[in-house]
Protein backbone atom coordinates (compact mmCIF):
# COMPACT_ATOMS: atom_id res chain seq x y z
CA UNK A 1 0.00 0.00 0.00
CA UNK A 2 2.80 2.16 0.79
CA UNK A 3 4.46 2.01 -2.83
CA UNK A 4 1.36 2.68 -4.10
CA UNK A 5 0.35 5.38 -2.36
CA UNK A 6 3.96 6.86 -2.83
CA UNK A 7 3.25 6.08 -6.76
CA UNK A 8 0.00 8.35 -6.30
CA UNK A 9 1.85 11.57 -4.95
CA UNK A 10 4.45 11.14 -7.84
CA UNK A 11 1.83 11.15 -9.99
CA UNK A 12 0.28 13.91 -8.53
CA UNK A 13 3.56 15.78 -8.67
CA UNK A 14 3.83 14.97 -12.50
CA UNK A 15 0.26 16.67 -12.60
CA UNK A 16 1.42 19.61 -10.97
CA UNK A 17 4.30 20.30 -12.72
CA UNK A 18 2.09 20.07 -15.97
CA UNK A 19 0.34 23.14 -14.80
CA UNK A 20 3.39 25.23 -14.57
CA UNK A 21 2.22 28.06 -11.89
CA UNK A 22 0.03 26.78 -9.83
CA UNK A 23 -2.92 28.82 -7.49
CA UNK A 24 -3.61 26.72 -5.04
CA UNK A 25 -7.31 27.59 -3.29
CA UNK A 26 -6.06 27.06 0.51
CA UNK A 27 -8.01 26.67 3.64
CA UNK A 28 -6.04 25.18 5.12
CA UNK A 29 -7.92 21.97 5.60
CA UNK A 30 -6.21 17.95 5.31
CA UNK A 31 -6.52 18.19 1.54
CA UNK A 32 -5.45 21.51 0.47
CA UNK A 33 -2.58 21.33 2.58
CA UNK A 34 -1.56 18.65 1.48
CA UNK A 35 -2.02 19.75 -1.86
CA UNK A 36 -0.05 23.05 -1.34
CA UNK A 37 3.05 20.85 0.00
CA UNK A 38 3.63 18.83 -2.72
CA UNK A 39 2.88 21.42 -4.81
CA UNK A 40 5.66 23.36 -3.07
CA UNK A 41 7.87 20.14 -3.28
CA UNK A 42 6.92 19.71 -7.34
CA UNK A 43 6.98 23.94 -8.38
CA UNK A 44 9.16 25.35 -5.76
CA UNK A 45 7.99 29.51 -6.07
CA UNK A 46 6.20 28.72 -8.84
CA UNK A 47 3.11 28.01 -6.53
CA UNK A 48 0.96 30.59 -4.91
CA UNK A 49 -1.53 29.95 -2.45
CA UNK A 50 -4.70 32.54 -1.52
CA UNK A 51 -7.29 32.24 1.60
CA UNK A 52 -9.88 34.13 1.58
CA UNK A 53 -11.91 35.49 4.48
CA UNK A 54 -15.75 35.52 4.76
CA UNK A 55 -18.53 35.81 6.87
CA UNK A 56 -19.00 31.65 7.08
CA UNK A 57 -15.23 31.27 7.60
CA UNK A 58 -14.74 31.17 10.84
CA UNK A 59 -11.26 33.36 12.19
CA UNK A 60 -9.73 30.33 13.89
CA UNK A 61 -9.46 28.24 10.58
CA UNK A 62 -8.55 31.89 8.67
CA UNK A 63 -5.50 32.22 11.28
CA UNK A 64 -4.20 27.87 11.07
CA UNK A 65 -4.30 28.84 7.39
CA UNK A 66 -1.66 31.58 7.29
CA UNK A 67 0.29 29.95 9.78
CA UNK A 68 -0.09 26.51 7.35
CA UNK A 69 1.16 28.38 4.48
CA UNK A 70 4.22 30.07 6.53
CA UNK A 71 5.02 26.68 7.87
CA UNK A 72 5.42 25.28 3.63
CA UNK A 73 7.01 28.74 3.12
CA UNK A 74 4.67 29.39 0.51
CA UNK A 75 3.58 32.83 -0.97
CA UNK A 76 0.44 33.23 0.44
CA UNK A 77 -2.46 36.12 -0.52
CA UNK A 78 -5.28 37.00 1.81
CA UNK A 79 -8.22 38.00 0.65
CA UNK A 80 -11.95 38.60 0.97
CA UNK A 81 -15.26 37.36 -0.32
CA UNK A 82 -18.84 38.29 0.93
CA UNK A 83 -21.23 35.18 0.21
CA UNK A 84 -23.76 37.58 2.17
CA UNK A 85 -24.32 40.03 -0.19
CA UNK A 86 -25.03 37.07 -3.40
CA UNK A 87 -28.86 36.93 -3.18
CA UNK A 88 -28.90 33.63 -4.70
CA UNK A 89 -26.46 31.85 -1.82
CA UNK A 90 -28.35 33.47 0.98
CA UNK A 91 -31.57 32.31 0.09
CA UNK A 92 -30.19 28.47 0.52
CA UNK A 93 -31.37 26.54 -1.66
CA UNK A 94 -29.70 23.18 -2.73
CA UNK A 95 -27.33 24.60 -5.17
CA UNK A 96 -26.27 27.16 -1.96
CA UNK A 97 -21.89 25.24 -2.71
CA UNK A 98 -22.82 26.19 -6.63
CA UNK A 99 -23.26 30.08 -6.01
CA UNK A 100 -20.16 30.30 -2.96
CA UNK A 101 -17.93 28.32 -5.51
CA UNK A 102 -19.32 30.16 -8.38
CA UNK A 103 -18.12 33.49 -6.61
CA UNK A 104 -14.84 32.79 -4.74
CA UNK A 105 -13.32 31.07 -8.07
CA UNK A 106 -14.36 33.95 -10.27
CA UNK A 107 -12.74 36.08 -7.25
CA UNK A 108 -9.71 34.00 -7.55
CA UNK A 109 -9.31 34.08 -11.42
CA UNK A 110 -9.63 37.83 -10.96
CA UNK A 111 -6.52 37.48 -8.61
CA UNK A 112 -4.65 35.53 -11.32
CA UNK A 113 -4.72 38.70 -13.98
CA UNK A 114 -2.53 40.15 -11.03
CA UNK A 115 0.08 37.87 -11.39
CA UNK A 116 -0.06 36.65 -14.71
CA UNK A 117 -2.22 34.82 -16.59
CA UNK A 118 0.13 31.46 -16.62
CA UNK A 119 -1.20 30.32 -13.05
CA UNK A 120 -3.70 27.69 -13.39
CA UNK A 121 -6.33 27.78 -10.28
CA UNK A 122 -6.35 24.93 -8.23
CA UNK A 123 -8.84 22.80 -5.50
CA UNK A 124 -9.00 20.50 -3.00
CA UNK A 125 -11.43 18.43 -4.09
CA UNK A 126 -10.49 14.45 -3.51
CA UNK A 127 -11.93 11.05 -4.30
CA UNK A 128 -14.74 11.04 -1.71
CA UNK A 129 -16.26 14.30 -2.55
CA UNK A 130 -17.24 12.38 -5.75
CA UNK A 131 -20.28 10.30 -3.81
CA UNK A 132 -21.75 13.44 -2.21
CA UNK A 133 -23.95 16.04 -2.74
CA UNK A 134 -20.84 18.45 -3.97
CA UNK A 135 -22.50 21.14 -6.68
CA UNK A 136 -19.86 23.56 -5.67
CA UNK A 137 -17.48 20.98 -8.24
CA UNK A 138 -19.84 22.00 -10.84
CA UNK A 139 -18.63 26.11 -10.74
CA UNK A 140 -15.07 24.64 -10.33
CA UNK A 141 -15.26 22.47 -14.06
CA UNK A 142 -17.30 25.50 -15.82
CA UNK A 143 -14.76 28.06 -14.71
CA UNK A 144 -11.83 25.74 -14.94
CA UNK A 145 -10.47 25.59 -11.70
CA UNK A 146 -8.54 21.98 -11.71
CA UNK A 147 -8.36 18.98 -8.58
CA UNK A 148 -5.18 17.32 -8.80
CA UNK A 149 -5.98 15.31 -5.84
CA UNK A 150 -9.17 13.61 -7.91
CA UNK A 151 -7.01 13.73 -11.13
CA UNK A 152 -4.57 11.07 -9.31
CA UNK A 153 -7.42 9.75 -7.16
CA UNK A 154 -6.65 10.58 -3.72
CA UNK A 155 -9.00 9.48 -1.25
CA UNK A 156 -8.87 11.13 2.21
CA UNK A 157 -7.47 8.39 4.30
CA UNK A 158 -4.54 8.10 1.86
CA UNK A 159 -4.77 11.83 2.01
CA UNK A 160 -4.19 11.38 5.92
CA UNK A 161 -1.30 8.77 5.63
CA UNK A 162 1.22 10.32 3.42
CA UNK A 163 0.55 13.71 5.55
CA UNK A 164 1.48 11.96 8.79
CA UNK A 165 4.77 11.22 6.70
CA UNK A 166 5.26 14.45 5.28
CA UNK A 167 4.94 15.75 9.04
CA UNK A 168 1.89 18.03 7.95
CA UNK A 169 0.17 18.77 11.74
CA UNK A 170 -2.48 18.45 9.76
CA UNK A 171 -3.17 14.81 9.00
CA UNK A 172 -5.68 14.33 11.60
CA UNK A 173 -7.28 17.64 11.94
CA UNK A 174 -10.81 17.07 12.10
CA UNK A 175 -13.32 17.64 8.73
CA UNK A 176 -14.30 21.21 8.55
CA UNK A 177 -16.93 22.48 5.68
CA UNK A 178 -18.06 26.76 5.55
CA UNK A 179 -20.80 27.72 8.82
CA UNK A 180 -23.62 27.68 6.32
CA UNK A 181 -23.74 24.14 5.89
CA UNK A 182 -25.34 23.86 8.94
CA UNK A 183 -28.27 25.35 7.78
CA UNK A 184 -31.17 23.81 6.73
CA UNK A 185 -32.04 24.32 2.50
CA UNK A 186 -34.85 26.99 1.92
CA UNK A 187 -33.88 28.48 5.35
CA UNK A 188 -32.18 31.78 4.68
CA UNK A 189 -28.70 32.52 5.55
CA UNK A 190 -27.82 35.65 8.07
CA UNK A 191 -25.08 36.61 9.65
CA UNK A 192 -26.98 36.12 13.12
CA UNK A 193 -27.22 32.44 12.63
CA UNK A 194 -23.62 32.53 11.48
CA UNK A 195 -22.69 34.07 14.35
CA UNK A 196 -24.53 31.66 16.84
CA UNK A 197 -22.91 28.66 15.20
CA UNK A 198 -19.40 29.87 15.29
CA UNK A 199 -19.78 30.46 18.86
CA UNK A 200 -21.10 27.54 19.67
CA UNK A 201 -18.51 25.48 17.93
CA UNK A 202 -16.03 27.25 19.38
CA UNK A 203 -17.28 26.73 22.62
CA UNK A 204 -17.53 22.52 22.10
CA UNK A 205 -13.88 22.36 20.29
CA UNK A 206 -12.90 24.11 23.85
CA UNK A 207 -14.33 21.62 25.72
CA UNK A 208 -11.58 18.83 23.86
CA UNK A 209 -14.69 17.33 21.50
CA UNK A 210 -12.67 16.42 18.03
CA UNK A 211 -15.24 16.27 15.41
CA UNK A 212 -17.99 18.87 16.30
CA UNK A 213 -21.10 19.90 14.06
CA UNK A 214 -24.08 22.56 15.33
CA UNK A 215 -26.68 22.15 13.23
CA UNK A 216 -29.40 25.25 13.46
CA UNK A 217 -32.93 24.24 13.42
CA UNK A 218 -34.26 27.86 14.10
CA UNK A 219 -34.83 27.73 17.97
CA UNK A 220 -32.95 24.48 18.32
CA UNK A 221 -29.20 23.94 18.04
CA UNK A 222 -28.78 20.22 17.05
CA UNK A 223 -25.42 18.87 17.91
CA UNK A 224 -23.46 16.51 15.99
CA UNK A 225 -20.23 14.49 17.89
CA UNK A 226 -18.30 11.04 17.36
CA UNK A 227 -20.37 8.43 19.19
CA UNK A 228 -17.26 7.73 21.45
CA UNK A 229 -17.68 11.88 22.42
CA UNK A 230 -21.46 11.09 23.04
CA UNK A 231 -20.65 10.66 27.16
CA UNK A 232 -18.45 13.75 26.90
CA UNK A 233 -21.39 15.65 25.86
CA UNK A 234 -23.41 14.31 27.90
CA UNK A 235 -21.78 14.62 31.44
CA UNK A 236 -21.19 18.45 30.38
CA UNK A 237 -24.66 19.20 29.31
CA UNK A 238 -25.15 21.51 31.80
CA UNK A 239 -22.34 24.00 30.58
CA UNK A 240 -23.13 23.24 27.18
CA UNK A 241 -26.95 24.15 27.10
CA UNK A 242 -25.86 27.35 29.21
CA UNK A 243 -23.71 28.55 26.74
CA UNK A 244 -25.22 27.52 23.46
CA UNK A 245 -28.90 29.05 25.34
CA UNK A 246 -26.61 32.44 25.80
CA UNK A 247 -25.97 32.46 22.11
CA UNK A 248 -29.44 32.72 21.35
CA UNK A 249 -30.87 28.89 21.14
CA UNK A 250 -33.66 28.44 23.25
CA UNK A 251 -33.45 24.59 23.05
CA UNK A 252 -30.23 22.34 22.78
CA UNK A 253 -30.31 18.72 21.68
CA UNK A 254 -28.21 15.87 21.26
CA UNK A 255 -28.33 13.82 17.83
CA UNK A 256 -28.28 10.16 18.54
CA UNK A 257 -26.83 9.19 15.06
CA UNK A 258 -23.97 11.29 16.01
CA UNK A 259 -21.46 12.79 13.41
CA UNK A 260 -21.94 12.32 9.88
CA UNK A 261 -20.47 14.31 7.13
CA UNK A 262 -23.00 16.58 4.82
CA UNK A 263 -26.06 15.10 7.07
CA UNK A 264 -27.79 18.03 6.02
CA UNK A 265 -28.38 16.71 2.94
CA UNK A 266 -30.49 13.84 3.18
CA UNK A 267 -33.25 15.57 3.39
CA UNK A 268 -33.07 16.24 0.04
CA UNK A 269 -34.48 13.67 -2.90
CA UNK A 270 -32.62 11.74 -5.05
CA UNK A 271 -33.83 13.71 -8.25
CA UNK A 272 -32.72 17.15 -7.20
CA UNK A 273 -30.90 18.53 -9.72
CA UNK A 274 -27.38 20.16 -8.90
């Protein structure tokens, strides 16, 4: 497994190097950083890397990202998007990824007249996003924007593996996806509810839960742990439905199915159209 996952990350490199200049989006999640350090490894300087701030990207993961890229010394650009003021995403619908995609990669190719038009624009986008509900991959292929990692088929736990190797601090950070995923489709999108779920997030991370999800029901704050952090929760409820009640909830409750990545999508049927 080891030869071929080491055959994988050569190919990716090959890939890379392809490309020429390379943009890599960064923020500074398991996959982009390790795309950005083999892209550093492959391209040297020839690799630029941009984060960009928003109102659903919480300052914590903003901050591990500039620190990330200083780590690879990479060239790194900060930058800033408002999802907010796009009608069309706030409303939050099922195609909410398609419209935030749709605007930070035309943001990004914007950024790339800056430095010449050479750089190809790069994601993170692996093997596993490939069985989800992903439409945001559909603004990345009709503007583009390239995934390297699904071009040599990385899948996340390979993704994990060769970044323990690489000594990326990274490798076992926990799955993070943009604040307004935990909001329920046709429920519209404020910077209030924003607000309440990075607080209350940042309140369970504090409390040494790994994989934390809020989930905003209106009214009702659904939380989303690892069913080994179920007990954790549980024997802290106290503190927890204090806080998350002084962030505006008026009810706090426990999901019994635990953590599961994009749960907020199966609600939806199979025939919606992305």
């Amino acid at each position: 497994m080891r030869q071929e996952l080491q055959e994988k990350k050569l190919r990716l490199m090959e890939i890379l190097r392809d490309m020429d200049d390379v943009l890599v989006a960064f923020s500074g999640g398991v996959d982009s950083t390790f795309l950005l350090a083999v892209a550093k490894e492959a391209l040297g300087d020839k690799v630029l890397s941009v984060t960009a701030a928003s109102d659903t990207f919480p300052e914590r993961e903003f901050q591990l990202a500039r620190s990330l890229a200083s780590e690879l010394n990479v060239q790194h650009l900060e930058t800033r998007v408002s999802e907010l003021a796009n009608p069309e995403f706030v409303i939050n619908d099922a195609n909410r990824c398609f419209h935030c995609k749709n605007g930070l990669y035309n943001h990004l190719l914007e950024l790339v007249t800056k430095y010449g038009d050479s750089y190809t624009v790069v994601d993170g986008s692996i093997m596993d996003d490939l069985g989800e509900h992903r439409p945001g991959m559909e603004a990345a292929r009709a503007l583009g924007v390239r995934s390297p990692l699904q071009e040599a088929q990385f899948y996340k736990e390979e993704i994990r593996g060769l970044s323990k190797e690489m000594g990326l601090r990274t490798w076992d950070k926990p799955s993070f996806a943009c604040l307004s995923s935990r909001i329920p489709y046709g429920t519209k999108i404020t910077k209030e509810k924003i607000n309440q779920l990075d607080l209350a997030e940042d309140f369970l991370l504090g409390l040494g839960l790994y994989q934390v999800r809020v989930r905003h029901h209106d009214q009702v704050a659904r939380i989303e742990v690892e069913q080994q952090d179920m007990l954790k929760v549980v024997a802290q409820h106290e503190a927890i439905s204090r806080a998350l009640k002084s962030f505006g909830f008026s009810y706090v409750a426990l999901d019994l199915q635990g953590y599961r990545s994009g749960s907020m999508n199966e609600v939806l049927k199979e025939d919606v159209t992305v």
